[in-house]
Protein backbone atom coordinates (compact mmCIF):
# COMPACT_ATOMS: atom_id res chain seq x y z
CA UNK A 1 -0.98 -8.89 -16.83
CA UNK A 2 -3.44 -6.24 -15.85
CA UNK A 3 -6.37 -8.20 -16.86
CA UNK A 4 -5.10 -11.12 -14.55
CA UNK A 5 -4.55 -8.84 -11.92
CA UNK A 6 -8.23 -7.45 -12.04
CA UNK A 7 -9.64 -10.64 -12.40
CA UNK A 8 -7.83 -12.08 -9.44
CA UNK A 9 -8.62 -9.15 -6.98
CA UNK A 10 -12.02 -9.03 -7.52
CA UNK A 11 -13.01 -11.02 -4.78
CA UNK A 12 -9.72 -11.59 -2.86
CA UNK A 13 -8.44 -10.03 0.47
CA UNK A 14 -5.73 -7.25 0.84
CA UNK A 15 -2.38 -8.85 0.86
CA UNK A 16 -1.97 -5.08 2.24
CA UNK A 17 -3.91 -2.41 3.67
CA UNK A 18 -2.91 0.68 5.19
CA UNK A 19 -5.67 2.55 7.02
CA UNK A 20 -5.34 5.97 7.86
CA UNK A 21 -1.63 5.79 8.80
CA UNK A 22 0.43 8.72 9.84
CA UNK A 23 3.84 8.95 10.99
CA UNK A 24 5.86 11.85 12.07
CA UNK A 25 9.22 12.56 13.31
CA UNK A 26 9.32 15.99 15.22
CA UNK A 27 7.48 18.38 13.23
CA UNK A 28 7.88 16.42 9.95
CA UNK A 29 4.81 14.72 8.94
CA UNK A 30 6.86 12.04 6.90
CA UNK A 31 3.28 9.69 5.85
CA UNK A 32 0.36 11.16 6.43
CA UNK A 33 -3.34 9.72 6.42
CA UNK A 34 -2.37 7.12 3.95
CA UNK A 35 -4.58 4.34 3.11
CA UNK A 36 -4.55 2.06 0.22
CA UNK A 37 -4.65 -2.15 -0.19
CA UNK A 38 -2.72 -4.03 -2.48
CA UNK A 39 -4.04 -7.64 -3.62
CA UNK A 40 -2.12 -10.77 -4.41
CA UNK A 41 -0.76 -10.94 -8.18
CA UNK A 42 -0.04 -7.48 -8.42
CA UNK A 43 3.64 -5.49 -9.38
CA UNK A 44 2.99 -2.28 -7.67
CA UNK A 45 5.57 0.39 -8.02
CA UNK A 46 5.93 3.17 -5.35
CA UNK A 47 7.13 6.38 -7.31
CA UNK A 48 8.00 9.93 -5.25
CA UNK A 49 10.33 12.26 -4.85
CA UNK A 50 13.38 12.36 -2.30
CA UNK A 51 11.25 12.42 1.34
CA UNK A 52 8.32 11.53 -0.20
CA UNK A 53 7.52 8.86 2.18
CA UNK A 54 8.16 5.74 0.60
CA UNK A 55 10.57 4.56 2.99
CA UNK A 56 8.97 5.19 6.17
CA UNK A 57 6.42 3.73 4.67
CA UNK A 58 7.92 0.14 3.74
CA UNK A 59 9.38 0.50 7.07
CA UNK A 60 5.65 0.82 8.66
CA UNK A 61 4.58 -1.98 6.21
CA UNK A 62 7.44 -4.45 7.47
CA UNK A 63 7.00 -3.58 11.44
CA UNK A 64 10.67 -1.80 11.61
CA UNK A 65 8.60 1.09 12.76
CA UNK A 66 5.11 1.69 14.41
CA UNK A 67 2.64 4.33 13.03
CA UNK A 68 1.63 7.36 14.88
CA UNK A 69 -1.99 6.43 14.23
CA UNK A 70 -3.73 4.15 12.20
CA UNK A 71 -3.29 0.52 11.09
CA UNK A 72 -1.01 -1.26 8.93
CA UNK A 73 -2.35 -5.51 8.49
CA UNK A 74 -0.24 -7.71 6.02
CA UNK A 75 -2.96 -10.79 5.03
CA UNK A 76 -5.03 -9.41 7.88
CA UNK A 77 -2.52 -9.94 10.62
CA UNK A 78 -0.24 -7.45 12.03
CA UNK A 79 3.27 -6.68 9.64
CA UNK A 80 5.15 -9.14 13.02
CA UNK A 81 2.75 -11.89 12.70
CA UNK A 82 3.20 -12.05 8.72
CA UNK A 83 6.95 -12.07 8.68
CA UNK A 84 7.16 -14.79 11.58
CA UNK A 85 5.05 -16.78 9.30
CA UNK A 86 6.82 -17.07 6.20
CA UNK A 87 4.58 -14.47 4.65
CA UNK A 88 7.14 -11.89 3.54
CA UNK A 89 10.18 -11.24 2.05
CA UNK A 90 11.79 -8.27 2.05
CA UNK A 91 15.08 -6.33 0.04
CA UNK A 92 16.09 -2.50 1.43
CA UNK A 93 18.38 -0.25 0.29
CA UNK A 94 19.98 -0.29 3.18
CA UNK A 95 20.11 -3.84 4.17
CA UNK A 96 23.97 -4.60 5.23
CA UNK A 97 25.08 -8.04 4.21
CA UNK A 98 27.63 -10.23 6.77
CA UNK A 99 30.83 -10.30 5.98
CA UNK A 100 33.64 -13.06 5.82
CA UNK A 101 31.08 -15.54 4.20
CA UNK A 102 30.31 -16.59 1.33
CA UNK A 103 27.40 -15.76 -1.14
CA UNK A 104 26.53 -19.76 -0.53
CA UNK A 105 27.04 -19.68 2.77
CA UNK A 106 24.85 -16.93 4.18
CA UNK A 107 22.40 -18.03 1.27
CA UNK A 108 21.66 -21.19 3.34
CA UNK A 109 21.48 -19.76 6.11
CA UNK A 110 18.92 -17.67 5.64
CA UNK A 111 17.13 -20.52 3.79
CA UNK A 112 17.75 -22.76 7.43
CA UNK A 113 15.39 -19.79 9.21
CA UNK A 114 12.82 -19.66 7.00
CA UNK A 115 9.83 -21.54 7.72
CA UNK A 116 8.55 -22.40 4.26
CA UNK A 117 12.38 -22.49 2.43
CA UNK A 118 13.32 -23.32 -0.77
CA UNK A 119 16.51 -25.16 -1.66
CA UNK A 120 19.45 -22.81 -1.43
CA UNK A 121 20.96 -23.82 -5.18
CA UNK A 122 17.64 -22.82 -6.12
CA UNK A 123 17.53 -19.91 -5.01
CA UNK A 124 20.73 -18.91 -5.40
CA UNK A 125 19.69 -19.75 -9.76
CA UNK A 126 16.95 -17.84 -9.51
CA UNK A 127 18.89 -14.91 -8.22
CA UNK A 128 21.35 -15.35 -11.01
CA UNK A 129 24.14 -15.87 -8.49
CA UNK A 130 24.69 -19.39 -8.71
CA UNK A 131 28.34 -18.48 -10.09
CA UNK A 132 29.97 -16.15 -7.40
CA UNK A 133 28.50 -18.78 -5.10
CA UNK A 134 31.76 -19.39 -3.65
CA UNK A 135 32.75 -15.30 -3.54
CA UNK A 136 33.12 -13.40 -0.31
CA UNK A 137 29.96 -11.15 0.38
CA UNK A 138 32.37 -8.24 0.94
CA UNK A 139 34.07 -8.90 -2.28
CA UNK A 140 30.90 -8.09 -4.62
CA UNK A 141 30.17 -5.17 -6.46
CA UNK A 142 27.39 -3.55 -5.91
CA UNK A 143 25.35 -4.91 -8.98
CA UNK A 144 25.88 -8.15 -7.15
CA UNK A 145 25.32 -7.33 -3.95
CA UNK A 146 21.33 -6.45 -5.21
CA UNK A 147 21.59 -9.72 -6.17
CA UNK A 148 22.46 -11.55 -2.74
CA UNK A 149 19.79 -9.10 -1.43
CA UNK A 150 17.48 -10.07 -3.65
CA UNK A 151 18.04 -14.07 -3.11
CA UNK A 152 17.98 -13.50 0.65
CA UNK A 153 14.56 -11.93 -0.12
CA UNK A 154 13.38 -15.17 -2.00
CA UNK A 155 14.60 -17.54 0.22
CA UNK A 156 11.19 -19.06 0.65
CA UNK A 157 7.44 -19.05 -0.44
CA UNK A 158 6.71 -16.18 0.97
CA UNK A 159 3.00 -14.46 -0.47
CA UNK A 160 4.23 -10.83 -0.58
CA UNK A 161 7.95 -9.49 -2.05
CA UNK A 162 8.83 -5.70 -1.33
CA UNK A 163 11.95 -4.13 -2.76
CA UNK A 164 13.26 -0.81 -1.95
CA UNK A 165 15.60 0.19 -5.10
CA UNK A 166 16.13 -3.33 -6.21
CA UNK A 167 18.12 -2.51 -9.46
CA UNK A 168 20.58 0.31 -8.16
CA UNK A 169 24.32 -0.36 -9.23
CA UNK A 170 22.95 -3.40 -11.82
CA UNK A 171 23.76 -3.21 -15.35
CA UNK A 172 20.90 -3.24 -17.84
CA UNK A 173 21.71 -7.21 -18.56
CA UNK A 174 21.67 -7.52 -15.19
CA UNK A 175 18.23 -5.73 -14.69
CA UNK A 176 16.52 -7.44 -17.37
CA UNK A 177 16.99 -10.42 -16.11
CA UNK A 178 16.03 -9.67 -12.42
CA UNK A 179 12.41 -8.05 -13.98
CA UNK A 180 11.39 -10.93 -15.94
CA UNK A 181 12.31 -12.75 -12.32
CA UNK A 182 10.29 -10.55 -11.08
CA UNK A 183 7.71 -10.99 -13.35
CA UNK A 184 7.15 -14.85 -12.94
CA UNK A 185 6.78 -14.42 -8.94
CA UNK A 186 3.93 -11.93 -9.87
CA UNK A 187 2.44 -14.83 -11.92
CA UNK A 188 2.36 -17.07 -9.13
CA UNK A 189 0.15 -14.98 -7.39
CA UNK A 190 2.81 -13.15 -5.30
CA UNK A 191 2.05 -9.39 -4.68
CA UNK A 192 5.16 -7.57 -5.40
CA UNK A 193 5.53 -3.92 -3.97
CA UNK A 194 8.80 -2.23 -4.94
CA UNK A 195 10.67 1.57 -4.57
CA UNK A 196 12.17 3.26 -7.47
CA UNK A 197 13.69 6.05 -8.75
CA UNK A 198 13.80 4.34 -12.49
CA UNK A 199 10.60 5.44 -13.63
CA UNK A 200 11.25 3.42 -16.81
CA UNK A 201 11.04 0.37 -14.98
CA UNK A 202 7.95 1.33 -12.98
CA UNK A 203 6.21 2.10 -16.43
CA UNK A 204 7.64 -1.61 -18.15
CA UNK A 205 6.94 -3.38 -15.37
CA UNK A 206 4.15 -2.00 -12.87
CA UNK A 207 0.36 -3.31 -12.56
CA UNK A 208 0.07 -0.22 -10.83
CA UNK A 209 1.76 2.87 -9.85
CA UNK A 210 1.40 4.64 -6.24
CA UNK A 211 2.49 8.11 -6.52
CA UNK A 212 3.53 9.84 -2.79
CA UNK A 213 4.40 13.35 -1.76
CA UNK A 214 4.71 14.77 1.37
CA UNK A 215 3.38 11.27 2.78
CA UNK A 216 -0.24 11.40 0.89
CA UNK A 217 -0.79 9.05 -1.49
CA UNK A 218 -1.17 12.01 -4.70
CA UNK A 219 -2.03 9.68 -7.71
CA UNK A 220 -2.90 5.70 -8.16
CA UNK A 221 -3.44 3.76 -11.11
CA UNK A 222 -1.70 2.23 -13.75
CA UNK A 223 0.88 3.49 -15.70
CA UNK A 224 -1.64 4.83 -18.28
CA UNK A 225 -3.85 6.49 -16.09
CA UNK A 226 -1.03 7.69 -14.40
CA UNK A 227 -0.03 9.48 -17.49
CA UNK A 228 -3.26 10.53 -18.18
CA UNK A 229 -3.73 11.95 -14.92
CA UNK A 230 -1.03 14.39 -15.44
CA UNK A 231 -3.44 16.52 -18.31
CA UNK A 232 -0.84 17.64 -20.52
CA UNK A 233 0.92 16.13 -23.99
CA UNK A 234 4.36 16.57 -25.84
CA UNK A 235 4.71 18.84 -28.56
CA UNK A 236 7.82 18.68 -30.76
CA UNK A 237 9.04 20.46 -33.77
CA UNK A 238 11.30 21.52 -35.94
CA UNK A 239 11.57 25.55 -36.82
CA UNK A 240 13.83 27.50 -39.62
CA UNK A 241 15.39 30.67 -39.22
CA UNK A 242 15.62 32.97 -35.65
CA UNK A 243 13.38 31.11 -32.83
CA UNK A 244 11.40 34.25 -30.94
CA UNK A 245 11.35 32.07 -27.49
CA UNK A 246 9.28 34.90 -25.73
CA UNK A 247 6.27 34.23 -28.62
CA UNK A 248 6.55 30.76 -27.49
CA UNK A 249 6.01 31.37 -24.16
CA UNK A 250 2.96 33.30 -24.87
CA UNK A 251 1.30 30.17 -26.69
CA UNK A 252 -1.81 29.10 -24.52
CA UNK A 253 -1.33 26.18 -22.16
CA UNK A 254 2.10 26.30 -22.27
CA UNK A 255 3.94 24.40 -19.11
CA UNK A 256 7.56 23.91 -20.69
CA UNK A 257 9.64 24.66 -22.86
CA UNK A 258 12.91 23.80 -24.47
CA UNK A 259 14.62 25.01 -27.10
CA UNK A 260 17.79 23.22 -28.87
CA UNK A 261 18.85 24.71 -31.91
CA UNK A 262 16.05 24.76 -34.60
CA UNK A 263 13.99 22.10 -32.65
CA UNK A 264 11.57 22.53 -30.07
CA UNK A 265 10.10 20.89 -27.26
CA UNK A 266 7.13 22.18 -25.62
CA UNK A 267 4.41 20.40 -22.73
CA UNK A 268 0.90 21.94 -23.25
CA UNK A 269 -2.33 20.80 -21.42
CA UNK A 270 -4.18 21.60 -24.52
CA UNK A 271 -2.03 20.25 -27.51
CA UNK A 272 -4.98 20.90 -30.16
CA UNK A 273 -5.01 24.61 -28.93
CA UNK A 274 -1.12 25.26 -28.57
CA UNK A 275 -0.71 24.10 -31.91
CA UNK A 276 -3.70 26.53 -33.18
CA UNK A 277 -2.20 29.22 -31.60
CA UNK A 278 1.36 28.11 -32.89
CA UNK A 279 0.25 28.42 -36.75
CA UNK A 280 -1.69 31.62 -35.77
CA UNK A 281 2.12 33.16 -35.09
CA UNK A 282 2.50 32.60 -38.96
CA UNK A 283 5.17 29.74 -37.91
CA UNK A 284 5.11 26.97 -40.16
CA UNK A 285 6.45 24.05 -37.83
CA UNK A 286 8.61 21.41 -39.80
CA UNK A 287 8.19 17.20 -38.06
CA UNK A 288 5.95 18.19 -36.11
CA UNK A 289 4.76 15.26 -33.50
CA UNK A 290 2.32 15.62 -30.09
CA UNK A 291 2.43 12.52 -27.64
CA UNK A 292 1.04 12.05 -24.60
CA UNK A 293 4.02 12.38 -21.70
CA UNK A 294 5.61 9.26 -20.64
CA UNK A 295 5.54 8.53 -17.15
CA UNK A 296 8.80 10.14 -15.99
CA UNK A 297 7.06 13.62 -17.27
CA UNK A 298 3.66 12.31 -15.95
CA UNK A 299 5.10 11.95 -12.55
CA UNK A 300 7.30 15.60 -12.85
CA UNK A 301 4.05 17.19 -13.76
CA UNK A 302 1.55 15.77 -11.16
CA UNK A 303 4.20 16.24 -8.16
CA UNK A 304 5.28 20.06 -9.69
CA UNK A 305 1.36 20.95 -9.64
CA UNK A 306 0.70 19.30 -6.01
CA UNK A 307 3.61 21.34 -5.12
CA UNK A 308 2.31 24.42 -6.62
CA UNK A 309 -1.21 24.36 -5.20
CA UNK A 310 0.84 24.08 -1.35
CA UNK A 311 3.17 26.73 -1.95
């Protein structure tokens, strides 16, 4: 999908830019200076950690709030002009649903006020909901409640899908099926923008991966690079007899490490030397295996140095 995605932006306009944007409330600078542009056909998934930014900053994105300074354009027109259009659809984490109706019901309603709709039993298929149909919204659980969200979301051809924790309280059936969703709006040329704190997901799923903290946009790439970026690889092995932890912790380039039993676990942002300097202990490491991190680690590495360098 990445080649696609590449070939597709090369010469198309932002479906989103963000130009210098800051927004504070009181002293707390929650997005500051950020500027980036997404372009149709991408999955981008916005990673950080609790007050990171990522909300205020769909919020900024969809016109619930205004920036400080700075711009925010969706397809060139203001975030207002977009949405009126047809342009965007949009699930929060916080989005209540009505209740007293039916899944059915408010379905087609919302299809009814969209200006480019699609058939409610479509949507309500795509959504996988087509069989509580008939089911009170305050009667779902909250797997399927992401799921009316979602359809409300899809309710018509809209060019640009943001999600803010789409797959909280789904089961992994459940979330499967909403990715490869997911995936086929992406194909259509759709730019999809989405929240999460399942990093899994970001790395099966993502184009590319914006990484916030303290409102600045820290890393952006793809999952690889993203990985890359964070310098450092996973050592593992196995160990006989008493484990002298404080010899470990001398090894060079160290930045973790966990011990369980006879196996260890170590992060080093020179593998080739840690392990050097391992033998050079007169240990003789049993399955030993070095990997780079995946992108959970990735992302607890890059934020844990940014935060390191401010303190």
């Amino acid at each position: 999908m990445t080649t696609t995605v590449e070939t597709s932006t090369a010469n198309a306009a932002p479906a989103v830019a963000f130009d210098q944007v800051t927004k504070s409330y009181g002293d707390v600078r929650a997005v500051d200076g950020l500027t980036l542009a997404l372009y149709p056909g991408q999955t981008v998934a916005l990673l950080g950690p609790n007050g990171a930014g990522k909300s205020t900053a769909l919020d900024l994105l969809l016109g619930l709030k205004q920036p400080d300074s700075g711009s925010v354009a969706l397809f060139g027109a203001g975030p207002r002009e977009a949405i009126v259009a047809g342009r965007v659809g949009a699930m929060l984490q916080s989005g209540g649903l009505m209740d007293e109706v039916t899944v059915a019901e408010l379905v087609k309603l919302a299809c009814a006020l969209h200006p480019k709709r699609y058939r409610p039993a479509d949507v309500l298929a795509r959504a996988g909901v087509s069989q509580i149909a008939d089911r009170k919204v305050n009667k779902l659980s909250g797997g399927q409640a992401q799921r009316v969200r979602f359809a409300l979301a899809t309710v018509g051809d809209s060019d640009l899908i943001v999600l803010d924790e789409p797959t909280t309280g789904m089961d992994v059936s459940a979330r499967q099926a909403f990715w490869s969703t997911l995936r086929e709006q992406a194909d259509q040329g759709r730019t999809v923008l989405f929240a999460t704190h399942y990093l899994e997901e970001a790395d099966a799923v993502a184009d590319r991966v914006l990484v916030l903290h303290r409102g600045r946009l820290l890393a952006d790439g793809t999952a690889a690079e993203i990985k890359a970026k964070a310098g450092a690889r996973r050592v593992s092995f196995d160990l006989e007899g008493p484990i002298d932890e404080a010899a470990l912790r001398d090894l060079p380039f160290l930045s973790s490490l966990d011990v369980s039993g006879q196996t260890v676990r170590i992060q080093s942002a020179d593998a080739d030397a840690t392990v050097h300097a391992l033998y050079g202990l007169g240990v003789f490491p049993r399955n030993l295996e070095v990997a780079g991190l995946g992108l959970e680690q990735a992302f607890v590495a890059i934020t844990e140095a940014e935060e390191a360098k401010q303190s």
